[in-house]
N, C-alpha and C. Protein backbone atom coordinates (compact mmCIF):
# COMPACT_ATOMS: atom_id res chain seq x y z
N UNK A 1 44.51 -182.43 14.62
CA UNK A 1 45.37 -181.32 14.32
C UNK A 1 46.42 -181.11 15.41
N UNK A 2 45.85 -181.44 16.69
CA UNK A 2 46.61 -181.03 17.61
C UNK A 2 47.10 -182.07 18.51
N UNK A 3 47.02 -183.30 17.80
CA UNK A 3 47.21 -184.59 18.72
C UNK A 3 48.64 -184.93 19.39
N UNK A 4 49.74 -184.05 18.76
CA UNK A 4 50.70 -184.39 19.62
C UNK A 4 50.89 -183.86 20.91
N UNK A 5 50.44 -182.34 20.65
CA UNK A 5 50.38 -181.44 22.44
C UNK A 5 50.05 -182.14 23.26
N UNK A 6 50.76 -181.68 24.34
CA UNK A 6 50.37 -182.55 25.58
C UNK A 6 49.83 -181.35 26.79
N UNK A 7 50.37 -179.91 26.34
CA UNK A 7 49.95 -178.91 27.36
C UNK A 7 49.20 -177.61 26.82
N UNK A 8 48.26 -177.57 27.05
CA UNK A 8 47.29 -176.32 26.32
C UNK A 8 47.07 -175.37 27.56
N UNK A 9 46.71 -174.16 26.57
CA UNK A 9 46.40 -172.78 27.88
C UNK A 9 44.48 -172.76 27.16
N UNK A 10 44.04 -172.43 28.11
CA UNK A 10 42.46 -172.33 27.79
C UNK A 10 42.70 -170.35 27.75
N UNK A 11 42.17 -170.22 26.41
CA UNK A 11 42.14 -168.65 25.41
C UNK A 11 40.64 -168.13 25.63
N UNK A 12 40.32 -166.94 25.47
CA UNK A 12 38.92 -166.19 25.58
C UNK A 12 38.99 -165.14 24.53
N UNK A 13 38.25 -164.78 23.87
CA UNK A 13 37.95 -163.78 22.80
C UNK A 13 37.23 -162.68 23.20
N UNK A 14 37.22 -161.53 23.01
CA UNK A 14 36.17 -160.29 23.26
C UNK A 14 35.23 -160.99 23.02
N UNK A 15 34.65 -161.57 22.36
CA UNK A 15 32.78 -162.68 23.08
C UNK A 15 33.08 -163.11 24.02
N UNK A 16 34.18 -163.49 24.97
CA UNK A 16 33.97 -164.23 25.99
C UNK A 16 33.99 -165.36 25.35
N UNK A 17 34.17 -165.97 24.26
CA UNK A 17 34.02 -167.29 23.77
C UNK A 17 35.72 -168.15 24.68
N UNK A 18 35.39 -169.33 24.85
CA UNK A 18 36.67 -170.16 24.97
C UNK A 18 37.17 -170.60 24.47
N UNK A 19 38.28 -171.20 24.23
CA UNK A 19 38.80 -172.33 23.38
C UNK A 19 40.15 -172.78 24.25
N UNK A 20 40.82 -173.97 23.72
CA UNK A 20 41.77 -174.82 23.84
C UNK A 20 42.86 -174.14 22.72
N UNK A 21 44.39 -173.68 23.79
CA UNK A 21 45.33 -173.50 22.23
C UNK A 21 46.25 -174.30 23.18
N UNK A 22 47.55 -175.09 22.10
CA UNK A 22 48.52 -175.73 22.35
C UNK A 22 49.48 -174.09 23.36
N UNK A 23 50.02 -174.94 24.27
CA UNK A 23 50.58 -173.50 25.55
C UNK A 23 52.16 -173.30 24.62
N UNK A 24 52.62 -174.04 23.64
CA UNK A 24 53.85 -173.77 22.98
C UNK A 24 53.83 -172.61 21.90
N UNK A 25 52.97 -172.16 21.54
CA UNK A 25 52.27 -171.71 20.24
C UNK A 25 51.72 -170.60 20.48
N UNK A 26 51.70 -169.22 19.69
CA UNK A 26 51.85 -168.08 19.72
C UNK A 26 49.82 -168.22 19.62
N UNK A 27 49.14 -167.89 20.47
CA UNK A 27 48.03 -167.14 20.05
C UNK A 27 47.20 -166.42 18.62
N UNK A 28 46.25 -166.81 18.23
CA UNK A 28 45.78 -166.48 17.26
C UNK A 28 45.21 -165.07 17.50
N UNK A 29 45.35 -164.14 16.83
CA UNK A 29 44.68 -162.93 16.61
C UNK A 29 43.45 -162.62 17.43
N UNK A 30 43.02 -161.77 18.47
CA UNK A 30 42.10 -161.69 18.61
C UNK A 30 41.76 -162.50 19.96
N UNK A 31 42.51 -163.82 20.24
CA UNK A 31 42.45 -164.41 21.41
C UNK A 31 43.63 -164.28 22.42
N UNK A 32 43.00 -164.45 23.45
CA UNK A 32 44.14 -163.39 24.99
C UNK A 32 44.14 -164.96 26.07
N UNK A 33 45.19 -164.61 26.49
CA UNK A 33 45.36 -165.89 27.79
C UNK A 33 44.10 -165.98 28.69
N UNK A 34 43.61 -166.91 29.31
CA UNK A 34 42.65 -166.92 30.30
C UNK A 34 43.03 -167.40 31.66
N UNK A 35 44.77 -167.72 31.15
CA UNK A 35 45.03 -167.74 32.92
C UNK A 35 45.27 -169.15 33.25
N UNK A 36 44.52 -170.28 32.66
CA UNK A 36 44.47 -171.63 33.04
C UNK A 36 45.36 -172.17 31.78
N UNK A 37 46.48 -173.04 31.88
CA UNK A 37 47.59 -174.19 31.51
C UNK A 37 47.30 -175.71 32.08
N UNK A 38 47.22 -176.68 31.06
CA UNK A 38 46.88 -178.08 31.86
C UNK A 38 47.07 -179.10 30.38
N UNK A 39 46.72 -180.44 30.76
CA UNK A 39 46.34 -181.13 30.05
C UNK A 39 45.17 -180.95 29.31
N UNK A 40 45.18 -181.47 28.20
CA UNK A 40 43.57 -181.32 27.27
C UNK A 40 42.63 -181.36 28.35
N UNK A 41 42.09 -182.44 29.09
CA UNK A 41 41.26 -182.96 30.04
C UNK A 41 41.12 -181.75 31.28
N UNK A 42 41.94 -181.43 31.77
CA UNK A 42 41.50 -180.27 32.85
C UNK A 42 41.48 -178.51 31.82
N UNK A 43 41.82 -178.70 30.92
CA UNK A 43 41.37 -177.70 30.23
C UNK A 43 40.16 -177.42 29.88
N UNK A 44 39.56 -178.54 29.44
CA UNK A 44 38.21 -178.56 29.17
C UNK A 44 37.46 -178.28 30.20
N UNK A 45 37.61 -179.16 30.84
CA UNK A 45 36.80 -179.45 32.81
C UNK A 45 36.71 -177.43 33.29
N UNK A 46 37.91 -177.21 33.44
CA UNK A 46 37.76 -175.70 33.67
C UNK A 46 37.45 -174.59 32.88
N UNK A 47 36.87 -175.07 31.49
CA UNK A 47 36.37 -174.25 30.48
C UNK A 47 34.92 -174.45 30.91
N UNK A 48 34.16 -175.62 31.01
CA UNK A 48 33.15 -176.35 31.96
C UNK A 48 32.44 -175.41 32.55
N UNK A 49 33.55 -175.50 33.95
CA UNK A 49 33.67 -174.31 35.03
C UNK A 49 33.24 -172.85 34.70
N UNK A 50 34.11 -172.19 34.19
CA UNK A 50 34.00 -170.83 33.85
C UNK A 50 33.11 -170.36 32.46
N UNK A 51 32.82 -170.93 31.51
CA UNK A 51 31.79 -170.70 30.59
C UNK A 51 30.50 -171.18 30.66
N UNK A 52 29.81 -170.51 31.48
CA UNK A 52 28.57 -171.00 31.45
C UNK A 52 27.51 -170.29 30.60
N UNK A 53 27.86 -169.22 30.22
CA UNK A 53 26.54 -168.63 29.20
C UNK A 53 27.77 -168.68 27.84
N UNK A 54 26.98 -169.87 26.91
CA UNK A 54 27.74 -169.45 26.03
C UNK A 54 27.03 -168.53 24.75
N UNK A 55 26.39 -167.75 25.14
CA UNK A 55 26.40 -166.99 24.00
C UNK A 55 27.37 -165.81 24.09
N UNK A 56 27.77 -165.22 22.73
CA UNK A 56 28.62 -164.34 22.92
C UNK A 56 28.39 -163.07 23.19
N UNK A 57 28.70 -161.98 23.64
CA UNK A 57 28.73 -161.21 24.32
C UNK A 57 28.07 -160.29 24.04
N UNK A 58 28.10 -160.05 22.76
CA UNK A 58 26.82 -159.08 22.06
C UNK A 58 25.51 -159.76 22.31
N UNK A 59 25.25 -161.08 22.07
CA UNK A 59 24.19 -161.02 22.55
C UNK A 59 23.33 -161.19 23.88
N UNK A 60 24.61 -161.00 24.86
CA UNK A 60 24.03 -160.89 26.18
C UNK A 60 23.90 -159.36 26.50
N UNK A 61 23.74 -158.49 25.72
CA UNK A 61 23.64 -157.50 26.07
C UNK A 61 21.82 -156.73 26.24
């Protein structure tokens, strides 16, 4: 879907969930910047990094 991007921003949701969005491209509903811009590859690596409990947020409560 997204094979031509070459620069993504790593996104977070009120779960705290992560994801990968293309950095050209308006945000989907509901998901907010997380601050980190890179290649696919260090996007991931620092999603890695910073998501370590992935359950979502309700149920870490």
């Amino acid at each position: 879907m997204f094979e031509h991007v070459t620069t993504f921003q790593v996104v977070r949701n009120d779960e705290g969930q992560h994801s990968l969005w293309p950095a050209d491209r308006d945000r989907p509903a509901g998901w907010h910047a997380e601050g980190f811009t890179g290649p696919r590859d260090e996007c991931l690596a620092h999603i890695d990094e910073v998501w370590t409990d992935l359950r979502p947020k309700r149920s870490r409560r």
